[in-house]
C-alpha atoms as a PDB file:
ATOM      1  CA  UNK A   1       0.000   0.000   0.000  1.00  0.00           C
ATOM      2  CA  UNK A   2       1.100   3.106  -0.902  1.00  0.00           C
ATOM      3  CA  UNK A   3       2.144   5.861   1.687  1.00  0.00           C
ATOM      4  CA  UNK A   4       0.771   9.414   2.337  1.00  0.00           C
ATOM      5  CA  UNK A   5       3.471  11.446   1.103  1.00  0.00           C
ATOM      6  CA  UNK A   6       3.684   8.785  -1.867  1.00  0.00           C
ATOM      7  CA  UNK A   7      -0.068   9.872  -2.462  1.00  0.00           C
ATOM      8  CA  UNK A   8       0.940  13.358  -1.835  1.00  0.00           C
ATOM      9  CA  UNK A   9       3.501  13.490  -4.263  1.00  0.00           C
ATOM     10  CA  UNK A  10       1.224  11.047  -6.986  1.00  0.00           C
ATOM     11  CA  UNK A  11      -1.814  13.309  -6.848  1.00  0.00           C
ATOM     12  CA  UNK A  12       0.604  16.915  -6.879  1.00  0.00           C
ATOM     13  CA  UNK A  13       2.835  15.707  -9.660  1.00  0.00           C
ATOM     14  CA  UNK A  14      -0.435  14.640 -11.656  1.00  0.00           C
ATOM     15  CA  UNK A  15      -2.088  17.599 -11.253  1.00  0.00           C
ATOM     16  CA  UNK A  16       1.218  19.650 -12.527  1.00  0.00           C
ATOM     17  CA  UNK A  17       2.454  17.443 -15.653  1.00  0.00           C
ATOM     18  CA  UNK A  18      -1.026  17.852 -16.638  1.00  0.00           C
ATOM     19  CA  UNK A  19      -1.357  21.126 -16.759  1.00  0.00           C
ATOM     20  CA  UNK A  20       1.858  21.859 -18.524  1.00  0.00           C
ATOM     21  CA  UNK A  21       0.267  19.284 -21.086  1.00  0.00           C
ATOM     22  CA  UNK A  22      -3.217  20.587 -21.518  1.00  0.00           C
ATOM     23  CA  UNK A  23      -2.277  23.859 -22.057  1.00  0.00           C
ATOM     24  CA  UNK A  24      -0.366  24.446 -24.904  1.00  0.00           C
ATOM     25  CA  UNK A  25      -2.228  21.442 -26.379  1.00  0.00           C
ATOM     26  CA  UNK A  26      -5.704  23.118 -25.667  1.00  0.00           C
ATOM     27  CA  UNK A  27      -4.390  26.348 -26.826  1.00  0.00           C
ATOM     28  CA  UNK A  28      -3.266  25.151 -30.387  1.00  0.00           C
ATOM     29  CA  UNK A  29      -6.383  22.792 -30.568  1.00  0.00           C
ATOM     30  CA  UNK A  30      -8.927  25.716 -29.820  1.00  0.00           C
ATOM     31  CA  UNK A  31      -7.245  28.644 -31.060  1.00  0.00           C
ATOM     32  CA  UNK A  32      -7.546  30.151 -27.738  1.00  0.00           C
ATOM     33  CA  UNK A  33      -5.107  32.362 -25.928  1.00  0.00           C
ATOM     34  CA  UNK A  34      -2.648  30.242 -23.304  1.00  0.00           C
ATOM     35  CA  UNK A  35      -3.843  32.673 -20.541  1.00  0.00           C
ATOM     36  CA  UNK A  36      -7.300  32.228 -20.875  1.00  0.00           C
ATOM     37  CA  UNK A  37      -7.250  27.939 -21.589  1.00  0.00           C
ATOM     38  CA  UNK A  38      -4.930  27.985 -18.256  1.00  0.00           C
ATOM     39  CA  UNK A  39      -7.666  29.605 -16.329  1.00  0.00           C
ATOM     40  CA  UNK A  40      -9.850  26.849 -17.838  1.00  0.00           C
ATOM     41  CA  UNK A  41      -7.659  24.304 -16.969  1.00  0.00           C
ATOM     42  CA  UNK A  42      -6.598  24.961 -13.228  1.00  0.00           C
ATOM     43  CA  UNK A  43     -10.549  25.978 -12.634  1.00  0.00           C
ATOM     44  CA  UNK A  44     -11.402  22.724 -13.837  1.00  0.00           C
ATOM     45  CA  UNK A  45      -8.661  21.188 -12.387  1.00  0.00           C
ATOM     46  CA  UNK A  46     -10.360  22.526  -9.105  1.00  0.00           C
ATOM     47  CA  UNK A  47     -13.683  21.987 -10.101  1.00  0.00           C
ATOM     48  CA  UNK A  48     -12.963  18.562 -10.629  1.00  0.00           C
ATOM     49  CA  UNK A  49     -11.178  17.579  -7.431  1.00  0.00           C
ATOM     50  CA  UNK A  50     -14.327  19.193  -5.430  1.00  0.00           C
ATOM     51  CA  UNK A  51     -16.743  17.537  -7.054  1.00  0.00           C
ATOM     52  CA  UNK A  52     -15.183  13.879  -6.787  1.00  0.00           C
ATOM     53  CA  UNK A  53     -14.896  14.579  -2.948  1.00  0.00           C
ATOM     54  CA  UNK A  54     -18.704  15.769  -2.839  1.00  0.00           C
ATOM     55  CA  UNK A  55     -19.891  13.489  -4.996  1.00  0.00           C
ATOM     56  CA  UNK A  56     -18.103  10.145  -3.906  1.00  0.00           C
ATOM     57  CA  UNK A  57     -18.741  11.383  -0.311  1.00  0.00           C
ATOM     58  CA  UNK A  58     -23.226  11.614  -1.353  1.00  0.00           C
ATOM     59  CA  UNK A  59     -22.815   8.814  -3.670  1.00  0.00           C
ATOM     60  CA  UNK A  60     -21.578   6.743  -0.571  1.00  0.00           C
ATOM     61  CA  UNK A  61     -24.404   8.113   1.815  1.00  0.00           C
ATOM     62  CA  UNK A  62     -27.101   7.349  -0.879  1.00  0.00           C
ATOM     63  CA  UNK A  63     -25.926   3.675  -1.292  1.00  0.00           C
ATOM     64  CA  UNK A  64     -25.501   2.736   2.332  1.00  0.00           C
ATOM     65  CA  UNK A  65     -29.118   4.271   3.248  1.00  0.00           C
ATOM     66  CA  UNK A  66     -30.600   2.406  -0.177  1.00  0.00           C
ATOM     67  CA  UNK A  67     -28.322  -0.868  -0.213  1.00  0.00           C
ATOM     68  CA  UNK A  68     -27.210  -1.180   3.030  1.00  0.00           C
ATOM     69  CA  UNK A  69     -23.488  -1.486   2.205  1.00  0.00           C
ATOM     70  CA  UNK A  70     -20.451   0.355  -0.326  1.00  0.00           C
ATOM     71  CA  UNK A  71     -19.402  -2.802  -1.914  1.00  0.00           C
ATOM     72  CA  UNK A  72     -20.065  -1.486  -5.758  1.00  0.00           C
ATOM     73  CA  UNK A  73     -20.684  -4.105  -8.386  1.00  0.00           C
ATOM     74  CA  UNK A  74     -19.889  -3.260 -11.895  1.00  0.00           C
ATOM     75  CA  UNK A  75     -22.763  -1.624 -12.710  1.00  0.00           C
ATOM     76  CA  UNK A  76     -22.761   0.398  -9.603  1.00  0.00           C
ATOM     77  CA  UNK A  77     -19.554   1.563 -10.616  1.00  0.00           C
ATOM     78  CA  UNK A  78     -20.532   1.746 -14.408  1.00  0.00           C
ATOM     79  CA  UNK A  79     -23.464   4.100 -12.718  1.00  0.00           C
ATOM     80  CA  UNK A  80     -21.105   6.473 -10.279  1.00  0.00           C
ATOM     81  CA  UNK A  81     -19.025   6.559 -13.473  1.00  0.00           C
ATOM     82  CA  UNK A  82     -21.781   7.393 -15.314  1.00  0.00           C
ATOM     83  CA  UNK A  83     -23.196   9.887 -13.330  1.00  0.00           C
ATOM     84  CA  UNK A  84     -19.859  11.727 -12.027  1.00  0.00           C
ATOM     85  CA  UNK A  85     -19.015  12.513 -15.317  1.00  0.00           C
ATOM     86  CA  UNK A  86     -22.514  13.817 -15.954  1.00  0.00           C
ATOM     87  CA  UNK A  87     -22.536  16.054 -13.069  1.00  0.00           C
ATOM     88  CA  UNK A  88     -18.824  17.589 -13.827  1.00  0.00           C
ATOM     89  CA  UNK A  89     -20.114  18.328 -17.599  1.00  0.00           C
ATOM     90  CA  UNK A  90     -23.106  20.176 -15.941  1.00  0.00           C
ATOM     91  CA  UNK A  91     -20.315  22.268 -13.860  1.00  0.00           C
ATOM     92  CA  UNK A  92     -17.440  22.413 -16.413  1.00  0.00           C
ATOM     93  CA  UNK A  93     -19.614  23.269 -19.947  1.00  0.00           C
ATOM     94  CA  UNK A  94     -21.398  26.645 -18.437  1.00  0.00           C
ATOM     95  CA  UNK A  95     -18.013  27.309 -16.951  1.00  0.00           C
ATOM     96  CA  UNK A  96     -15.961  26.896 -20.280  1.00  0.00           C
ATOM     97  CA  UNK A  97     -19.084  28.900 -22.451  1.00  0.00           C
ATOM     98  CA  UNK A  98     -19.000  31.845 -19.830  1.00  0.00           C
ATOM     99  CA  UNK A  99     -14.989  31.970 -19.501  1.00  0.00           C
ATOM    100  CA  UNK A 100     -14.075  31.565 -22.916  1.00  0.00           C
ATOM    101  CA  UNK A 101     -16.965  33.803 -24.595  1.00  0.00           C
ATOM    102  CA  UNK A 102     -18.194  30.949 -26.779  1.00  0.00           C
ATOM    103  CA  UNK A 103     -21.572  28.964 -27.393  1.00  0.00           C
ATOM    104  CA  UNK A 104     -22.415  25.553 -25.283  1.00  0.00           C
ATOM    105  CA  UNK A 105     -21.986  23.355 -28.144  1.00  0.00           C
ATOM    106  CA  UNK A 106     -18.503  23.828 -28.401  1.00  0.00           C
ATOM    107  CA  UNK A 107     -17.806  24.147 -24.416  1.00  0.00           C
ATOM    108  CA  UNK A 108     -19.363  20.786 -24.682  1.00  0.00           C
ATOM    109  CA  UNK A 109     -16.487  19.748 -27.574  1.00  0.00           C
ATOM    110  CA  UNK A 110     -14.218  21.679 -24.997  1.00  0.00           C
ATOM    111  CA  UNK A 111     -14.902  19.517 -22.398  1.00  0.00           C
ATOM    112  CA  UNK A 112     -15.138  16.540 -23.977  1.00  0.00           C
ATOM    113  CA  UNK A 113     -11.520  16.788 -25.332  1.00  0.00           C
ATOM    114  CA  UNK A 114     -10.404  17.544 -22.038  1.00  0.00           C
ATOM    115  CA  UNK A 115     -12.327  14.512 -20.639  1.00  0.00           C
ATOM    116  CA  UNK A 116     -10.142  12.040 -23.547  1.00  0.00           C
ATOM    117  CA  UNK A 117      -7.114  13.626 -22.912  1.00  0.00           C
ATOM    118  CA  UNK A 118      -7.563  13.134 -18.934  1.00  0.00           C
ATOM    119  CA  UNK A 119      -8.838   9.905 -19.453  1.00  0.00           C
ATOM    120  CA  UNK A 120      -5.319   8.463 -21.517  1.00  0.00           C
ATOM    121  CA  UNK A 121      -3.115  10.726 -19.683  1.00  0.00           C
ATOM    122  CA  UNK A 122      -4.420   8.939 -16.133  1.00  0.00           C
ATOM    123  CA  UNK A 123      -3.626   6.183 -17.989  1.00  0.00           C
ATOM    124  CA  UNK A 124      -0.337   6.782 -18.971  1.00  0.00           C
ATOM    125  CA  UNK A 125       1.005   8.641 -16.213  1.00  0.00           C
ATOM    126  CA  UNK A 126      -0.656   5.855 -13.139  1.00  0.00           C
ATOM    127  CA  UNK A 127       1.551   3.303 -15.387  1.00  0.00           C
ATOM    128  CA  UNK A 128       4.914   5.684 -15.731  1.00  0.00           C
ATOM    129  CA  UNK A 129       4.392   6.589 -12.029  1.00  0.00           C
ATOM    130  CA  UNK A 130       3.901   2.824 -11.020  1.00  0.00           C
ATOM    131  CA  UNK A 131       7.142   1.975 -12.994  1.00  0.00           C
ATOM    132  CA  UNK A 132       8.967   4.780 -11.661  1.00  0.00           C
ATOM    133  CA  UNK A 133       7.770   4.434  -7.740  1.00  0.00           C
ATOM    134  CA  UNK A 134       6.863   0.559  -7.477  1.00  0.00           C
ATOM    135  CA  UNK A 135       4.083   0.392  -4.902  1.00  0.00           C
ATOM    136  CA  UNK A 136       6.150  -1.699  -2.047  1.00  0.00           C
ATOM    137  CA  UNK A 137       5.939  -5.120  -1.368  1.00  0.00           C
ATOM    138  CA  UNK A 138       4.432  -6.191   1.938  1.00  0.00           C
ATOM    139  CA  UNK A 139       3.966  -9.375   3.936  1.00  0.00           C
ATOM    140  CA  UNK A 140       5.837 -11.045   1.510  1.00  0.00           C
ATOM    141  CA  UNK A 141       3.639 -10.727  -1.481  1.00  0.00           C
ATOM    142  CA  UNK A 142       4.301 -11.268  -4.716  1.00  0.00           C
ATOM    143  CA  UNK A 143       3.439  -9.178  -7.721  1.00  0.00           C
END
């Protein structure tokens, strides 16, 4: 298991190699200026983080009063997938329109890059980082 400061330093250097990613990608992709798609980015970036702790934290509530337990199956998880990503599109779309003076339909195309590129950077940077700080062995196990 993983320590606190590993998480710590997981979760900041995340956040940080995105960012420096997203940016200048965003910027070129959208034609918008690197100022303004930075401001998107760390507001989302925030956004994002608040939500998963308010939703996860309701989501949690609602199935122990309605199930009786948090074990998910998969399509409890398929649904809190579901459903998180729903809720941060209604907070990030409005958001994007408003900050970056353009219609819905294309904060929507926005946010839904931003949601792909999140989705294989995660992916990509959980394996580097796993590679680069093995989670340690304990109790003997084996890998």
């Amino acid at each position: 298991m993983r320590t606190a400061r590993d998480r710590i330093r997981h979760a900041i250097s995340f956040e940080v190699i995105a960012l420096l990613t997203v940016v200048p990608l965003g910027t070129l992709v959208f034609d918008v200026h690197a100022g303004a798609f930075g401001v998107v980015a760390v507001v989302s970036t925030f956004l994002a983080m608040a939500w998963n702790y308010w939703f996860n934290l309701g989501f949690d509530r609602a199935m122990l009063r309605r199930l009786g337990t948090l074990r998910k199956s998969f399509p409890i998880r398929m649904l809190h997938a579901a459903l998180f990503e729903a809720g941060l599109l209604l907070l990030l779309v409005p958001f994007i329109a408003w900050y970056l003076d353009m219609p819905l339909w294309r904060a929507l195309v926005v946010d839904l890059a931003l949601a792909g590129f999140y989705f294989v950077y995660a992916l990509a940077f959980n394996w580097a980082y796993d590679v680069v700080f093995p989670v340690p062995l304990s109790d003997g196990a084996a890998r």
